[in-house]
Protein backbone atom coordinates (compact mmCIF):
# COMPACT_ATOMS: atom_id res chain seq x y z
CA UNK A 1 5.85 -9.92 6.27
CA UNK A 2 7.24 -7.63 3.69
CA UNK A 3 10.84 -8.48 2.11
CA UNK A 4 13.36 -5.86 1.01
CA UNK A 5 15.87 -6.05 -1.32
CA UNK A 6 18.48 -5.29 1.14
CA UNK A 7 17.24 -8.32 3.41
CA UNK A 8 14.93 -6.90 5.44
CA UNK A 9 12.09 -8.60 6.77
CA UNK A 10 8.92 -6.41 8.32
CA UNK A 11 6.10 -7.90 9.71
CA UNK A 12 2.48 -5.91 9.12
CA UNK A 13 -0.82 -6.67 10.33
CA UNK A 14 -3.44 -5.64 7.66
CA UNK A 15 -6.93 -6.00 6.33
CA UNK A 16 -7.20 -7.89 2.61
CA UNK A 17 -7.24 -5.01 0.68
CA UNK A 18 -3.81 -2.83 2.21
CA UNK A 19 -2.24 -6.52 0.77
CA UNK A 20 -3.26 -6.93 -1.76
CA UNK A 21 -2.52 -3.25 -3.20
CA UNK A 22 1.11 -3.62 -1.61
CA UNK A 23 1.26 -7.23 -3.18
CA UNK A 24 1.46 -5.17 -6.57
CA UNK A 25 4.77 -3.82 -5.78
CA UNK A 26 6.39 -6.82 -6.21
CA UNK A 27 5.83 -6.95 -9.83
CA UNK A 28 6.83 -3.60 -10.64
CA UNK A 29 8.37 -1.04 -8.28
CA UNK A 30 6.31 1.74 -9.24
CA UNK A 31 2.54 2.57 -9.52
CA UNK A 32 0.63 5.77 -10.60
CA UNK A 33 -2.65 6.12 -8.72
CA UNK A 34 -4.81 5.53 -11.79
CA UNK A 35 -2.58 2.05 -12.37
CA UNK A 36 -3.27 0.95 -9.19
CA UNK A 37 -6.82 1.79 -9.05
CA UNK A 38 -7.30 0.08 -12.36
CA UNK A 39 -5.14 -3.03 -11.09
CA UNK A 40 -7.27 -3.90 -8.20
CA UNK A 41 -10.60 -2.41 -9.31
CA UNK A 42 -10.34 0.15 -5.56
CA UNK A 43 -11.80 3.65 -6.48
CA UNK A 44 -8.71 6.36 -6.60
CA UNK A 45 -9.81 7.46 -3.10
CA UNK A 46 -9.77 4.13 -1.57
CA UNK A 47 -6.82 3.73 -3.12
CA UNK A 48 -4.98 6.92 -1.55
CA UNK A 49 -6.45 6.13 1.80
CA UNK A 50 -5.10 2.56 1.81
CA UNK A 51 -1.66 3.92 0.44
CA UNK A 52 -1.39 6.55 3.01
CA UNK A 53 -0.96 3.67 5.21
CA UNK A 54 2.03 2.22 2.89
CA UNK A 55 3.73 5.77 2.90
CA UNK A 56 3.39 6.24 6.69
CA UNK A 57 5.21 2.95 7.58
CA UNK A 58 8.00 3.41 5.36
CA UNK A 59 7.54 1.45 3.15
CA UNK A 60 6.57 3.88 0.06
CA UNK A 61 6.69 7.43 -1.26
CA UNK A 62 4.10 9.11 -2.61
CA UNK A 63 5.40 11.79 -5.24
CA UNK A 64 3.42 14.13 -7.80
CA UNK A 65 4.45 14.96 -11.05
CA UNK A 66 3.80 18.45 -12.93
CA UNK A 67 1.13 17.26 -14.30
CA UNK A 68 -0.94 15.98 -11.15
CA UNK A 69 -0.29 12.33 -11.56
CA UNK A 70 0.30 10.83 -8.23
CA UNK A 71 3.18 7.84 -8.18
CA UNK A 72 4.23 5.15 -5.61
CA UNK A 73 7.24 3.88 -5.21
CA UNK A 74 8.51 1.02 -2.91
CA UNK A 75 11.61 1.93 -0.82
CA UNK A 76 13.87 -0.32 -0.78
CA UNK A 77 16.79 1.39 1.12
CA UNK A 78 15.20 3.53 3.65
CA UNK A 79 17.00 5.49 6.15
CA UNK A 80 16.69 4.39 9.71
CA UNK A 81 14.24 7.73 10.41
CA UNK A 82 11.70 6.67 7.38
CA UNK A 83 10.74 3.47 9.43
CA UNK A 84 7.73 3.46 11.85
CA UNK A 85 7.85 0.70 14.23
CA UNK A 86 4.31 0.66 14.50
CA UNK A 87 3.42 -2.20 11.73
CA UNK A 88 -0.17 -2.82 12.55
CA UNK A 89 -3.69 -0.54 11.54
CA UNK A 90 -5.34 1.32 14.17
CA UNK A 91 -8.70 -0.74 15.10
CA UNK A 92 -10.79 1.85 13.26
CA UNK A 93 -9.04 0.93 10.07
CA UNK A 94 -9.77 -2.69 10.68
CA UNK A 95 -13.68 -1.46 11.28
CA UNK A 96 -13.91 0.99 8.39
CA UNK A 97 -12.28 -1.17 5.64
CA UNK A 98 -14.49 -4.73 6.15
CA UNK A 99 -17.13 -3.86 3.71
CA UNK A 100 -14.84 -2.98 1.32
CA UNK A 101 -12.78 -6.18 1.89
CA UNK A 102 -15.59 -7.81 1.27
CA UNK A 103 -16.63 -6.11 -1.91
CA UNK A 104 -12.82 -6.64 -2.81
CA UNK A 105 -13.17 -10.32 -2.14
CA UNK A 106 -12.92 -10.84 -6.16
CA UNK A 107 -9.89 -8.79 -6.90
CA UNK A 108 -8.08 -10.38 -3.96
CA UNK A 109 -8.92 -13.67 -5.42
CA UNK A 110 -7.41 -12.54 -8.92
C-alpha cells in the first residue's frame, strides 16, 4: 500500500524490485534515471521498464529535460483521470522480472 500526502491509501501488488525502486520516493520526491539506477544498482533500462509501471498507475511522471535527463516525480495530488484502478502487474511481468529479483535480492536487502 502506497500513502499520499493527501491521505490516500493505494494498494499494489508487485514483484521486489517495482518496491523497492518506488520505496525511494519516500526519501526524496524526485529521481533522475541515472540516481535511481545508481540507488538500487538496476541497469537504466531496467530501471525505465520498472518505472513505466509507476507512471502508468498514477503514481509518477516521467519528464525530460533539454538536456536528455529523464526525472521522476511522485504525484501527490493527482487528478481523478491520472489514476488507473488496475494496481496489480500483468502475470508476464511477474514471469519476466524473477531473475532479476533475485539478482536484486542484495539491494532489496540494503
Amino acid at each position: 500500500t502506497i500513502s499520499f500526502d493527501d491521505g490516500r491509501q493505494v494498494p499494489f501488488t508487485v514483484s521486489p524490485v517495482h518496491a523497492n525502486i518506488i520505496l525511494h520516493f519516500q526519501q526524496t520526491p524526485s529521481w533522475t534515471l541515472d540516481q535511481l539506477s545508481s540507488a538500487t544498482g538496476l541497469p537504466p533500462d531496467g530501471v525505465r521498464r520498472r518505472m513505466i509501471f509507476w507512471v502508468g498507475s498514477g503514481v509518477c511522471t516521467e519528464s525530460q529535460s533539454e538536456g536528455g535527463a529523464v526525472t521522476f516525480t511522485v504525484i501527490e495530488k493527482p487528478s481523478a483521470s491520472a489514476l488507473r484502478t488496475h494496481s496489480e502487474l500483468p502475470a508476464d511481468e511477474f514471469e519476466g522480472a524473477s531473475a532479476a529479483d533475485d539478482e536484486q535480492e542484495g539491494v532489496i536487502k540494503s
